[in-house]
C-alpha atoms as a PDB file:
ATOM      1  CA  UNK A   1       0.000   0.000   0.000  1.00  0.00           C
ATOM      2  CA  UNK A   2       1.656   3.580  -1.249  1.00  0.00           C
ATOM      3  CA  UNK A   3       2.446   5.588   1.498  1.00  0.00           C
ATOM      4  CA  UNK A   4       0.784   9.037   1.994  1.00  0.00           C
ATOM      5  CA  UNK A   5       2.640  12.329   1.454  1.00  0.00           C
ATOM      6  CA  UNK A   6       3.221  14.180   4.991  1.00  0.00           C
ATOM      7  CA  UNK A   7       3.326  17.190   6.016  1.00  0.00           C
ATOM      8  CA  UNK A   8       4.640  18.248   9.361  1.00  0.00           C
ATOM      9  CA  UNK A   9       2.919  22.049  10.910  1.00  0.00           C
ATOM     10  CA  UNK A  10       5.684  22.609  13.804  1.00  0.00           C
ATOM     11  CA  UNK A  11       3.301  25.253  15.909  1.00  0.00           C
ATOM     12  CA  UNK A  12       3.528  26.087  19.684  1.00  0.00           C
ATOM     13  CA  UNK A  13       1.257  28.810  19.413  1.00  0.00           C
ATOM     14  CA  UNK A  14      -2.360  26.931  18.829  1.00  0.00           C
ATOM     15  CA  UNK A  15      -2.376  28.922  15.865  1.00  0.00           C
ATOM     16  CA  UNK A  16      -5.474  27.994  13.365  1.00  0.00           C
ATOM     17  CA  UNK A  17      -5.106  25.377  10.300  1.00  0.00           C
ATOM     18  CA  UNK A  18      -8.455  24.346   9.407  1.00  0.00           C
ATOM     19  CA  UNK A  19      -8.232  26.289   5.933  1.00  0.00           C
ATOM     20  CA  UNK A  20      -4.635  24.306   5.500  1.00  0.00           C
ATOM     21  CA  UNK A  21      -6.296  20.779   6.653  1.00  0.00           C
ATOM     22  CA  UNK A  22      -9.150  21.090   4.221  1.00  0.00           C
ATOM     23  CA  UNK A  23      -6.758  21.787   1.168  1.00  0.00           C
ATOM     24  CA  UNK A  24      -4.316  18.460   2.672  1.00  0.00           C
ATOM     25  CA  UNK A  25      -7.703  16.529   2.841  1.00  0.00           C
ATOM     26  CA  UNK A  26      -8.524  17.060  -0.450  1.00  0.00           C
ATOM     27  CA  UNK A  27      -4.997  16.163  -1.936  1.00  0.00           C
ATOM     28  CA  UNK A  28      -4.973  13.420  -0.134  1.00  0.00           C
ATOM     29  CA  UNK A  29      -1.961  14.891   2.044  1.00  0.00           C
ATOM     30  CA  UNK A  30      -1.495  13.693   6.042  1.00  0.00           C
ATOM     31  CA  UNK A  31      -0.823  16.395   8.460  1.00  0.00           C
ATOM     32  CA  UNK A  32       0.562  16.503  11.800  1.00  0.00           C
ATOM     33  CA  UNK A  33       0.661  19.337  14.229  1.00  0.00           C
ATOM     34  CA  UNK A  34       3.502  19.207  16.552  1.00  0.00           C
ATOM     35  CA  UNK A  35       4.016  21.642  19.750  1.00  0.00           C
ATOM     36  CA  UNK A  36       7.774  21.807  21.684  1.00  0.00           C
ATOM     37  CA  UNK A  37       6.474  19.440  23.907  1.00  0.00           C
ATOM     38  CA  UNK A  38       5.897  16.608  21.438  1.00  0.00           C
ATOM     39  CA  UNK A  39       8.643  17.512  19.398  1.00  0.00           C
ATOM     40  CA  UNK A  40      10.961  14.774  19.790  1.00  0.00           C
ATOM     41  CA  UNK A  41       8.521  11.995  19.735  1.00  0.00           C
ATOM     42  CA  UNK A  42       6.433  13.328  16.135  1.00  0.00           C
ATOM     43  CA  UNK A  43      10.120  13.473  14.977  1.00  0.00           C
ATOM     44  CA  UNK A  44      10.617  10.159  14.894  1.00  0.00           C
ATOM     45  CA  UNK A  45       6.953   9.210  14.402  1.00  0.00           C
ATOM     46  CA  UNK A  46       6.559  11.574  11.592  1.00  0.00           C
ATOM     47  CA  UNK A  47       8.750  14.406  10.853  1.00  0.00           C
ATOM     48  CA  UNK A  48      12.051  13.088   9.360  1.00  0.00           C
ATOM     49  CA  UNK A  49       9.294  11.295   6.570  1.00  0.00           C
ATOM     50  CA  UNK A  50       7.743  14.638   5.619  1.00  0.00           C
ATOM     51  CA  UNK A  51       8.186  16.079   2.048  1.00  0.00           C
ATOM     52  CA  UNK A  52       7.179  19.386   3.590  1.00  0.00           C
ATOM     53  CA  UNK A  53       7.437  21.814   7.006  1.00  0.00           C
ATOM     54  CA  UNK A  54       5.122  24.097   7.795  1.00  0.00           C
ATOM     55  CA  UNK A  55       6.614  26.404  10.683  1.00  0.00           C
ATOM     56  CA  UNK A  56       5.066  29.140  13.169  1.00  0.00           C
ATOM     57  CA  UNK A  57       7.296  31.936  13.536  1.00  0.00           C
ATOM     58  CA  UNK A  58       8.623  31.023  17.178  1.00  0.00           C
ATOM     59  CA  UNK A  59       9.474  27.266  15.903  1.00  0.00           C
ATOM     60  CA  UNK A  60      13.081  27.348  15.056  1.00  0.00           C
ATOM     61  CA  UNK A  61      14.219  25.364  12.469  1.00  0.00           C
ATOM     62  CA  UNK A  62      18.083  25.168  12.799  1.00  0.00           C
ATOM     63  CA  UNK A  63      20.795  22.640  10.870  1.00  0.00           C
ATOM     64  CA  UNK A  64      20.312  20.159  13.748  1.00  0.00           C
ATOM     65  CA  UNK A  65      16.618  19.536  12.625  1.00  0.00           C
ATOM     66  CA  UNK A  66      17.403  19.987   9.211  1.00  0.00           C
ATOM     67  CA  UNK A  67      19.664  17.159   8.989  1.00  0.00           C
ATOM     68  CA  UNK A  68      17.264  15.148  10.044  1.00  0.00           C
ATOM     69  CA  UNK A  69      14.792  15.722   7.648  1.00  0.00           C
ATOM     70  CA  UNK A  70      14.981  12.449   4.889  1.00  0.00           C
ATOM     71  CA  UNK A  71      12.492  13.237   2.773  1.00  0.00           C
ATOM     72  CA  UNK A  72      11.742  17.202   3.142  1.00  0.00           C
ATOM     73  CA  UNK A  73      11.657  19.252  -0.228  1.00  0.00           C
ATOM     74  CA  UNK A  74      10.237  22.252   1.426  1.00  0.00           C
ATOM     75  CA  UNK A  75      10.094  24.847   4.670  1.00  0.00           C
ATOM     76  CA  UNK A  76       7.031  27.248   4.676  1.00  0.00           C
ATOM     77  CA  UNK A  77       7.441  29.849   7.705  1.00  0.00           C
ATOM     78  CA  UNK A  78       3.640  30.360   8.641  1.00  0.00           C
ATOM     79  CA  UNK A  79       3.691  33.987   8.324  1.00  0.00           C
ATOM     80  CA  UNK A  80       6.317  36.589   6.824  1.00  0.00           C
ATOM     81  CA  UNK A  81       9.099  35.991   8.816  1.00  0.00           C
ATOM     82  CA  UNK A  82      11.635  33.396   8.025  1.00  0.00           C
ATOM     83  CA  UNK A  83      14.509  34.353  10.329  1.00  0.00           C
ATOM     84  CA  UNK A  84      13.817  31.128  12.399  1.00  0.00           C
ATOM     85  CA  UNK A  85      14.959  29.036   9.769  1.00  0.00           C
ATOM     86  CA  UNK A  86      18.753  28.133   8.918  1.00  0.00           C
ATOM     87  CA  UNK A  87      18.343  29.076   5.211  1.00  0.00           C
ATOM     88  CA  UNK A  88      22.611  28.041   4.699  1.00  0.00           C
ATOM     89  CA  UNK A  89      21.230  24.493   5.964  1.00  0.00           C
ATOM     90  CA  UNK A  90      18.196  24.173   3.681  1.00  0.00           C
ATOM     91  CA  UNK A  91      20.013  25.457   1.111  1.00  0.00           C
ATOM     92  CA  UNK A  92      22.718  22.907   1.653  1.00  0.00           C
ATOM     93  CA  UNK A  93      20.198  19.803   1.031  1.00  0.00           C
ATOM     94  CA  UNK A  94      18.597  21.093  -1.333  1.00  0.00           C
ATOM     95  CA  UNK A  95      15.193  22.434   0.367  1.00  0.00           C
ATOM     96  CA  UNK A  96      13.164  25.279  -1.124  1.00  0.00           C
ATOM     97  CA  UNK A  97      12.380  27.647   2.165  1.00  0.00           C
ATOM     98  CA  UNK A  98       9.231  29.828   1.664  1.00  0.00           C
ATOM     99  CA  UNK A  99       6.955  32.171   3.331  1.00  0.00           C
ATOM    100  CA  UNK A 100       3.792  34.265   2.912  1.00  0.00           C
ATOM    101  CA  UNK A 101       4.587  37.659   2.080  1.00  0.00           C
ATOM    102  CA  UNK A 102       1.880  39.509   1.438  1.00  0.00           C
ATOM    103  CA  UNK A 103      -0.926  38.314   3.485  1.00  0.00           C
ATOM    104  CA  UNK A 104      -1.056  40.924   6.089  1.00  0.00           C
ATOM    105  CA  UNK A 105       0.241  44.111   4.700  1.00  0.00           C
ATOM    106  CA  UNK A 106      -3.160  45.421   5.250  1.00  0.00           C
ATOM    107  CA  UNK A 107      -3.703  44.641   8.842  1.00  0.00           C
ATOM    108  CA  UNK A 108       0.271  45.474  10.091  1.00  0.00           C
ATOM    109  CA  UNK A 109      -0.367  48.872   8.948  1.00  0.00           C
ATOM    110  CA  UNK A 110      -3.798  49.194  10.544  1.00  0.00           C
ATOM    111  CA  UNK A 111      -2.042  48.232  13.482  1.00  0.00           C
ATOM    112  CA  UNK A 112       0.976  50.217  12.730  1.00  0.00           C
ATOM    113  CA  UNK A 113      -1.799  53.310  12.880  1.00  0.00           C
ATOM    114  CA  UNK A 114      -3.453  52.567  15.858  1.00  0.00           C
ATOM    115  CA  UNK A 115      -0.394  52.506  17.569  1.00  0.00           C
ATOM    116  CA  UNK A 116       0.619  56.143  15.842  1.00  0.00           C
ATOM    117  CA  UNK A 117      -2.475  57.449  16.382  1.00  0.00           C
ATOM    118  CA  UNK A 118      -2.930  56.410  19.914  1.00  0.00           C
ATOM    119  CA  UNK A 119       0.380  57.784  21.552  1.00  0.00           C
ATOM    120  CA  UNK A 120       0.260  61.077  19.409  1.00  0.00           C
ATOM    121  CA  UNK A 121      -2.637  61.262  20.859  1.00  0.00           C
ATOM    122  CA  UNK A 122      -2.183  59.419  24.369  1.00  0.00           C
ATOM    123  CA  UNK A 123      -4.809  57.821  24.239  1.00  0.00           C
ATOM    124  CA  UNK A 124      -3.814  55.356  26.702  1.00  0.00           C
ATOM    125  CA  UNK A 125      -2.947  57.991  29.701  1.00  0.00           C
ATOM    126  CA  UNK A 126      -6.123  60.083  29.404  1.00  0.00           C
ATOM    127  CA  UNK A 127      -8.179  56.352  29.463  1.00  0.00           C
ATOM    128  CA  UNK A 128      -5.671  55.543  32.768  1.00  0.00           C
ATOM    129  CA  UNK A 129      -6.529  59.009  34.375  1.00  0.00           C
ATOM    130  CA  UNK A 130     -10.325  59.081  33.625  1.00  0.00           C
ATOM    131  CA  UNK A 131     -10.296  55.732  35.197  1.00  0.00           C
ATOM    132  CA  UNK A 132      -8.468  56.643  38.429  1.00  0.00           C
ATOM    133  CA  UNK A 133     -10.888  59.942  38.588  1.00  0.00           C
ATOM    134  CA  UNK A 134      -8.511  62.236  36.617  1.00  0.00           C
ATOM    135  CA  UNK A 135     -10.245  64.471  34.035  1.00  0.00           C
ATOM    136  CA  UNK A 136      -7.749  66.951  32.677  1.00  0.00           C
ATOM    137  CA  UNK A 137      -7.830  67.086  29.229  1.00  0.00           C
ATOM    138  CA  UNK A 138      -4.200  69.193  29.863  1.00  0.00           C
ATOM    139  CA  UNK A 139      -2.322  66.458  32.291  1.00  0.00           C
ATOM    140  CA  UNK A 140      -0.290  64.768  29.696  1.00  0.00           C
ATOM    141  CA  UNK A 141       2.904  65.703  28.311  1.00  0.00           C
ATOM    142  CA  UNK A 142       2.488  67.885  24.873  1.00  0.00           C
ATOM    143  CA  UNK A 143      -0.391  67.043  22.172  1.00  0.00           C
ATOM    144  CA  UNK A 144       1.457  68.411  18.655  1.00  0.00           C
ATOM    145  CA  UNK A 145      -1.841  68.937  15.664  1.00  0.00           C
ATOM    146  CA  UNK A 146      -0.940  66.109  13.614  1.00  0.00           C
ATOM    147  CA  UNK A 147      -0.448  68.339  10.627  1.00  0.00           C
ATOM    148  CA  UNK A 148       3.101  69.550  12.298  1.00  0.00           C
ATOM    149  CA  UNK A 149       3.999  66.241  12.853  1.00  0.00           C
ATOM    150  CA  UNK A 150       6.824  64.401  10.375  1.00  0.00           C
ATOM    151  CA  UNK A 151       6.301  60.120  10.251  1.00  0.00           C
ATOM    152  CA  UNK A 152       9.885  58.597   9.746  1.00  0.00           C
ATOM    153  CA  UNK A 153       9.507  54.785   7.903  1.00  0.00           C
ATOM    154  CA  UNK A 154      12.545  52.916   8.528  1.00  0.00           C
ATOM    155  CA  UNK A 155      12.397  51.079   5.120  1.00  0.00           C
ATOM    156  CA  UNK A 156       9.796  51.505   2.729  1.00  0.00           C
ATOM    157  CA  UNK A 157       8.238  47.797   1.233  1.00  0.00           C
ATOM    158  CA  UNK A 158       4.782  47.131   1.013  1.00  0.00           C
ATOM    159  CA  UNK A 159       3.770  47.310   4.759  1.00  0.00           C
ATOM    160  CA  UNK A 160       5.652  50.777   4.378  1.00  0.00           C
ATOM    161  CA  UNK A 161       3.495  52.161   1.400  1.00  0.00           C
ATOM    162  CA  UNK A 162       0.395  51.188   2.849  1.00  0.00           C
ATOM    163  CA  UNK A 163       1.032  52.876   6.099  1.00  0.00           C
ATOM    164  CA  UNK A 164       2.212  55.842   4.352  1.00  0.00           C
ATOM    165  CA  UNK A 165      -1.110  56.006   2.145  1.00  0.00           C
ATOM    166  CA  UNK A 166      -3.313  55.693   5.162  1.00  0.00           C
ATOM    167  CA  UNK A 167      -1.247  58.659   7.181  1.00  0.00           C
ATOM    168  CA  UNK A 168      -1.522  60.880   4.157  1.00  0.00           C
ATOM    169  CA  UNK A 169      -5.322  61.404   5.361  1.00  0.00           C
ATOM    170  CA  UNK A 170      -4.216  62.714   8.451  1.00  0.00           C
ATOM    171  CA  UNK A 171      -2.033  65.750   6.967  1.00  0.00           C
ATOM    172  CA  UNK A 172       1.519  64.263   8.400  1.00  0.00           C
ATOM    173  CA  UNK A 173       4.632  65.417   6.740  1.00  0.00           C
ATOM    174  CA  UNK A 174       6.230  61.448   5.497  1.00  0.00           C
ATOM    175  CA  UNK A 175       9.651  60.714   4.809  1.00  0.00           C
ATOM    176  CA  UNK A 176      11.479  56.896   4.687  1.00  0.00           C
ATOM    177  CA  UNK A 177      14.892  55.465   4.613  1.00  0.00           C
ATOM    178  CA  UNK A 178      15.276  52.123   2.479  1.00  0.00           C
ATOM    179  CA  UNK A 179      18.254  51.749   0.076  1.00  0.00           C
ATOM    180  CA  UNK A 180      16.888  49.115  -1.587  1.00  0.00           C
ATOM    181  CA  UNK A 181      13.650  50.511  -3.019  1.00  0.00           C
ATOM    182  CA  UNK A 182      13.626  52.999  -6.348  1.00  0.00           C
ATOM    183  CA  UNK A 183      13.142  56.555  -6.364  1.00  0.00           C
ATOM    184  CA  UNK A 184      10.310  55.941  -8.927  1.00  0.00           C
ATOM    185  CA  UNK A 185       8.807  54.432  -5.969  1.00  0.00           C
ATOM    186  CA  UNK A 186       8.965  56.881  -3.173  1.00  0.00           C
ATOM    187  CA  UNK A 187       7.728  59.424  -5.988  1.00  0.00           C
ATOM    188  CA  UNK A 188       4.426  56.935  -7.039  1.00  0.00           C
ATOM    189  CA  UNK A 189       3.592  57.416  -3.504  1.00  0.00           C
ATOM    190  CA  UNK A 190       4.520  60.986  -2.742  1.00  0.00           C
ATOM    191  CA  UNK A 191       7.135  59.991   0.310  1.00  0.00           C
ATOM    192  CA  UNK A 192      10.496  62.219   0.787  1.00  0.00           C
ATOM    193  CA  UNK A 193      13.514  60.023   0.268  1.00  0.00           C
ATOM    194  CA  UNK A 194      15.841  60.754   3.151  1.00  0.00           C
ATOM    195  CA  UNK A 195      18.871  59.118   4.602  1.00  0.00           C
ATOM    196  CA  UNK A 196      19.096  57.132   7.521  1.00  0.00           C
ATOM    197  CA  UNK A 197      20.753  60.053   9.168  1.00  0.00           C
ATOM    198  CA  UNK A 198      18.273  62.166   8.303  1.00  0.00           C
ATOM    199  CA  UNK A 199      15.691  59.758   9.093  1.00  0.00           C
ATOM    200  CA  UNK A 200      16.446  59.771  12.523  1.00  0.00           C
ATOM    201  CA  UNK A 201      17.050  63.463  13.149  1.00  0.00           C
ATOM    202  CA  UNK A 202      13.868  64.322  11.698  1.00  0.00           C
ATOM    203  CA  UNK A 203      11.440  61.888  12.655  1.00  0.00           C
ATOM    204  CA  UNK A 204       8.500  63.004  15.657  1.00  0.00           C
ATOM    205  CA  UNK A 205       7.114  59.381  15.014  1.00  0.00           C
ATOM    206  CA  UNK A 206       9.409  56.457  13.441  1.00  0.00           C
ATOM    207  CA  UNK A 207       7.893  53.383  12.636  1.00  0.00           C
ATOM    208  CA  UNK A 208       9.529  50.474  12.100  1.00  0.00           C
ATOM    209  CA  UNK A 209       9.294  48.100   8.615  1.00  0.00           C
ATOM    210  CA  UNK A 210      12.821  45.871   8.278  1.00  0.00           C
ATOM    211  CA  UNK A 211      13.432  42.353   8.150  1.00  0.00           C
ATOM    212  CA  UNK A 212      15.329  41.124  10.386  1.00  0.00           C
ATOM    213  CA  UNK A 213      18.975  40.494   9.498  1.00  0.00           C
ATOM    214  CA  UNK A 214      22.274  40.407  10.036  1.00  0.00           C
ATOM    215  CA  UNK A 215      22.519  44.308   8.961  1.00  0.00           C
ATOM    216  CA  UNK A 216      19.528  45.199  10.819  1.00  0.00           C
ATOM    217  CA  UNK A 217      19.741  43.103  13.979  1.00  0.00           C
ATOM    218  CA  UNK A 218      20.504  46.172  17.044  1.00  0.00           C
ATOM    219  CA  UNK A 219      20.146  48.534  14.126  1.00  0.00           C
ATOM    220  CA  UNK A 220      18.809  51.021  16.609  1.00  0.00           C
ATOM    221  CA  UNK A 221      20.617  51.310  19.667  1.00  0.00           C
ATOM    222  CA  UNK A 222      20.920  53.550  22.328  1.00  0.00           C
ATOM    223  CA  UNK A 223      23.450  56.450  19.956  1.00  0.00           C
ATOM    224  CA  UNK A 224      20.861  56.188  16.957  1.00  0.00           C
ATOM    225  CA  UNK A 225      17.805  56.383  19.231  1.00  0.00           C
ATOM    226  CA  UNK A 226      19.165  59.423  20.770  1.00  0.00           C
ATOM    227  CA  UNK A 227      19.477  61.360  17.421  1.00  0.00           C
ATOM    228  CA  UNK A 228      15.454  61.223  17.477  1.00  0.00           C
ATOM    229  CA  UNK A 229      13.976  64.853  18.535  1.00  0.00           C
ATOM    230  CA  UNK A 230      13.460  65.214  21.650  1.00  0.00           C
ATOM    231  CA  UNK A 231       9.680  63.778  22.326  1.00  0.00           C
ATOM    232  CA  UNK A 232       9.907  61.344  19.735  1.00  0.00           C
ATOM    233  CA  UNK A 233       7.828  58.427  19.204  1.00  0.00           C
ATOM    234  CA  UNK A 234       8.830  54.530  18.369  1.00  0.00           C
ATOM    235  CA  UNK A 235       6.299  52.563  16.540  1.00  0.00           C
ATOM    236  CA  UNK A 236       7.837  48.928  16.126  1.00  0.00           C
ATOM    237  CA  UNK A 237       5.606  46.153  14.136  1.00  0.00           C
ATOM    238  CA  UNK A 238       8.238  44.243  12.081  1.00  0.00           C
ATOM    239  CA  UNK A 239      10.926  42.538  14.372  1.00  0.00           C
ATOM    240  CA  UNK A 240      11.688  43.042  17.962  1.00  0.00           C
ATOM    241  CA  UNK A 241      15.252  42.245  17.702  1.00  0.00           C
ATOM    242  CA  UNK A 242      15.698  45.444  15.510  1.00  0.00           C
ATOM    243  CA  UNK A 243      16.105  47.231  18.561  1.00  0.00           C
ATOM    244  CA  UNK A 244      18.453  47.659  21.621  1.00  0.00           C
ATOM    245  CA  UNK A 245      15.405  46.979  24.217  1.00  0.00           C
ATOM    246  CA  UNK A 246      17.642  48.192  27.125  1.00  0.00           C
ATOM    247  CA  UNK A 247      18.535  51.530  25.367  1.00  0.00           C
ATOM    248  CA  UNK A 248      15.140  52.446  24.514  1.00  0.00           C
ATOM    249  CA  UNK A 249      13.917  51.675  28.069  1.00  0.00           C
ATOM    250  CA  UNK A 250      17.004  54.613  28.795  1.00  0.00           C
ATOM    251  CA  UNK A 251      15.542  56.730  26.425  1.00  0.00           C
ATOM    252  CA  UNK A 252      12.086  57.074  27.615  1.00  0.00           C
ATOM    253  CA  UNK A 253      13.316  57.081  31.666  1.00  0.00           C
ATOM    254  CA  UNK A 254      15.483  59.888  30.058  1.00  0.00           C
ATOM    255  CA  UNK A 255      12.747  61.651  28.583  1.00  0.00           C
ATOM    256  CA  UNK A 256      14.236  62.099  25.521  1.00  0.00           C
ATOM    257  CA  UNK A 257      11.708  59.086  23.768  1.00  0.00           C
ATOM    258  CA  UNK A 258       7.895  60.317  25.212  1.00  0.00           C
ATOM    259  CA  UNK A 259       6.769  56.544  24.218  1.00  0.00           C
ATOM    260  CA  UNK A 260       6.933  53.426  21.997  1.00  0.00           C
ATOM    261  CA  UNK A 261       4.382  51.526  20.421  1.00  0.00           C
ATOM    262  CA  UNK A 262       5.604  47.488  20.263  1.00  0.00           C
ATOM    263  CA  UNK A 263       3.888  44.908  18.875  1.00  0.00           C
ATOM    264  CA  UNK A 264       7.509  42.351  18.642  1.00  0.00           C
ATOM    265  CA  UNK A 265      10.011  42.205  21.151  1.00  0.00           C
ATOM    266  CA  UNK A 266      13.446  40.715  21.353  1.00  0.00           C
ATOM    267  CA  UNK A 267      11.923  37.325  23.828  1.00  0.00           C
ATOM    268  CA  UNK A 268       7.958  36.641  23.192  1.00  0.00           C
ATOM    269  CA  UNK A 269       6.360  36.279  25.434  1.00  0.00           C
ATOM    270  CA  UNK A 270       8.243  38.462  27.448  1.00  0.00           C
ATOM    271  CA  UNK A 271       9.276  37.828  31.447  1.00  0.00           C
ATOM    272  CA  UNK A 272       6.500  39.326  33.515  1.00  0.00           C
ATOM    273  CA  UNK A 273       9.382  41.199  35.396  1.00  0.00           C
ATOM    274  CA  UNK A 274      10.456  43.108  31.375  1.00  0.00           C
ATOM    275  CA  UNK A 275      11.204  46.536  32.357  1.00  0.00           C
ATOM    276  CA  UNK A 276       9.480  47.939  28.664  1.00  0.00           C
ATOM    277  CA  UNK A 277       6.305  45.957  30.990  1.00  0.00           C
ATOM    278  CA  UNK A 278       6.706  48.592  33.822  1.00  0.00           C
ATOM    279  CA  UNK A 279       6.408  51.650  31.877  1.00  0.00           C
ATOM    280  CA  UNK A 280       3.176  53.924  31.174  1.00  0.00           C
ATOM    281  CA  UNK A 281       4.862  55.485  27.828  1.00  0.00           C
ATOM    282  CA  UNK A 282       5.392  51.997  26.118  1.00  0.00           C
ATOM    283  CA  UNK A 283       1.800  50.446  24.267  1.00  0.00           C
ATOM    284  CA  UNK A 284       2.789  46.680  24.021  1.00  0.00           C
ATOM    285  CA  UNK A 285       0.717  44.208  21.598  1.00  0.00           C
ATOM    286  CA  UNK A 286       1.431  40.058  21.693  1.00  0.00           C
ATOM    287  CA  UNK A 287       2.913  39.962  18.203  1.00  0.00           C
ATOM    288  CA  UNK A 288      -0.664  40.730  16.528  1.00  0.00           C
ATOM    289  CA  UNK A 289      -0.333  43.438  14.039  1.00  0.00           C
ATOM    290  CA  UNK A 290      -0.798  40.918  11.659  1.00  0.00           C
ATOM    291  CA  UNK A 291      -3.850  39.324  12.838  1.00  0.00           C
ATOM    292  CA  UNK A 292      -7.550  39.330  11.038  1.00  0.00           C
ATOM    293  CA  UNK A 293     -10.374  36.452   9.935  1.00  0.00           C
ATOM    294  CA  UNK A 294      -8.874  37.186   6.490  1.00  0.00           C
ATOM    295  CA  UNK A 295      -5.800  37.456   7.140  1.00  0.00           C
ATOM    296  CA  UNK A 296      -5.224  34.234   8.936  1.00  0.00           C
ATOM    297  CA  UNK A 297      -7.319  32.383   5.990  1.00  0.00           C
ATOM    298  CA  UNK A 298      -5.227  33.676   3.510  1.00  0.00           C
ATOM    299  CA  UNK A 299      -2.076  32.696   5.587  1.00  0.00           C
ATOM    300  CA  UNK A 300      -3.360  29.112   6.110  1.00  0.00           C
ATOM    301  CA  UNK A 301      -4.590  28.953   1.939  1.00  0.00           C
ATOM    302  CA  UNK A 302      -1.176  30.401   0.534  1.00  0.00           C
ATOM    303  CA  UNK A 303       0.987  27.778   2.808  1.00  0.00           C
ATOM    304  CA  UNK A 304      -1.011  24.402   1.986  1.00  0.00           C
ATOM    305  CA  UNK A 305      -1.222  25.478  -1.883  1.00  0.00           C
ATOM    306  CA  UNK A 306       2.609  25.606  -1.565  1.00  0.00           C
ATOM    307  CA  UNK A 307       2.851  22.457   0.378  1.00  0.00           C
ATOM    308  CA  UNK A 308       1.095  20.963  -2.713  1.00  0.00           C
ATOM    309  CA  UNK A 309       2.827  22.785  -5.428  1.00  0.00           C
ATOM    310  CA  UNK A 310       5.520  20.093  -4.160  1.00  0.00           C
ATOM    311  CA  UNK A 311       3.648  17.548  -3.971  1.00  0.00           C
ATOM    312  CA  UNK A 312       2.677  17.935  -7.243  1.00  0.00           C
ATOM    313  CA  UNK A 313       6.339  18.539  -8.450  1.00  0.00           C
ATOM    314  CA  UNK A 314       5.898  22.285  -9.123  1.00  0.00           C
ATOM    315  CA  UNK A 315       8.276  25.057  -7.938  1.00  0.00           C
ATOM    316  CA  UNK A 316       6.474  26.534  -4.907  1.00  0.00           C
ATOM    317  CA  UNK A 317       6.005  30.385  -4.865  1.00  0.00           C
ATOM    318  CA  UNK A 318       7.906  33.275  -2.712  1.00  0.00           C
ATOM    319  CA  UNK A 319      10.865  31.041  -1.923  1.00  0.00           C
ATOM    320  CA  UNK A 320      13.542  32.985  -0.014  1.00  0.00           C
ATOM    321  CA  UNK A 321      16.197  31.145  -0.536  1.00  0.00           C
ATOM    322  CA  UNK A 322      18.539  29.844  -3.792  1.00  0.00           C
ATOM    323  CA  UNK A 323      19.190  26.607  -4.371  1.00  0.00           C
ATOM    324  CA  UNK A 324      21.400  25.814  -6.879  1.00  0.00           C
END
């Protein structure tokens, strides 16, 4: 009797797959999902047999596991992220590595504007006050109209754009930073190309929008921070490792950062003792800027139709790595 294809969803989040086990019924496809705790044992069972991986975010995938993968022709991060994967080891045997790129753009800079929009506006400290019998429309540190306000985007891909479009309603004065990206671009969209220098010294609000990677990994630390204006604002929704943690928490005790918006951190979830935890000026999110009913659908639909593009001895689509 011919063995069915596998596919192994590594997942220690109890994230949904209904949408992905409907499209692995219908192919005829067996599934697994595997948490840290029954890791080992669906290894053996399962997992070194699997012609695909399906992996949440906070599942690493390093050489170690690789290596033991017999019959794997492809790693789909579950999301956009795909720093938790050795690409050099998939690479080396041969394994396409993919992830969904585009299936959230819409929602991270929703989120990415809520965040904005609530500390420019503190929000949160005039809900804290009214609630402890405080109502002073004047007892917070300055409220700037937005209209004087200048948005820094710290790169400037699609997540970028669409936040940029959205704050465009609100009158803001936008510039980015990403060498990577066209002037044609930043022109289609009507978004100053500045430097990173420049970036920093002129932002009231940056937001965050980077991969993280080797180049970007402590990209802002405590000396790049400080170049913000004084009262600045951080907005981070792309990768928590992008920042020094410890410096910003200097910053804002400092008063030279008024607050920081963070959906990602450096450890998630973080110690219940994190000092970011303990302060009024910081907004913190679990890692959901990306989350919607559509979004998460989409997600799920775009990883199994990968999964069976192999299956079906296709080249997947969005693979991040090249094999040669």
């Amino acid at each position: 009797m011919k063995k069915k294809t596998k596919v192994w969803i590594l997942d220690d989040e109890g994230l949904s797959h209904e949408k992905e086990f409907e499209i692995y019924e219908q192919h005829h496809i067996e599934y697994r999902v595997t948490t840290k705790a029954s890791f080992e044992k669906d290894l053996k069972e399962f997992g070194k047999e699997a012609i695909a991986v399906v992996c949440q975010v906070g599942f690493p995938i390093d050489s170690e596991l690789i290596n033991e993968l017999t019959n794997c022709k492809v790693i789909c991060s579950f999301g956009m992220g795909f720093n938790q994967i050795d690409l050099q080891a998939a690479t080396d045997k041969n394994i396409y590595v993919c992830n969904v790129p585009d299936y959230c753009a819409e929602e991270v800079a929703d989120h990415t504007l809520a965040l904005s929009l609530s500390l420019l506006r503190r929000l949160f400290h005039y809900n804290k006050n009214v609630k402890n019998g405080i109502w002073d429309p004047t007892d917070t540190e300055p409220i700037h109209r937005l209209s004087n306000i200048v948005i820094g985007l710290l790169g400037f891909g699609q997540i970028a754009r669409n936040v940029a479009q959205k704050f465009k309603a609100f009158g803001v004065t936008i510039i980015a930073y990403d060498k990577f990206v066209d002037d044609k671009v930043f022109e289609e969209y009507g978004v100053t190309r500045v430097s990173f220098e420049e970036l920093l010294e002129r932002s009231n609000l940056l937001s965050l929008h980077v991969p993280l990677t080797d180049e970007t990994r402590n990209m802002l630390n405590y000396e790049q921070l400080k170049k913000l204006p004084k009262g600045a604002f951080v907005v981070n929704t792309c990768r928590g490792g992008v920042i020094v943690e410890d410096d910003l928490v200097k910053l804002i005790k400092e008063k030279h950062i008024s607050g920081a918006g963070l959906d990602v951190l450096l450890s998630e979830p973080p110690e219940k003792d994190h000092e970011l935890l303990q302060l009024d000026e910081v907004i913190i999110t679990p890692h959901a800027a990306y989350f919607s009913i559509e979004a998460e659908e989409q997600m799920q639909r775009e990883t199994a139709w990968n999964v069976v593009r192999v299956v079906q001895n296709e080249t997947p689509k969005n693979i991040v790595n090249k094999l040669k």
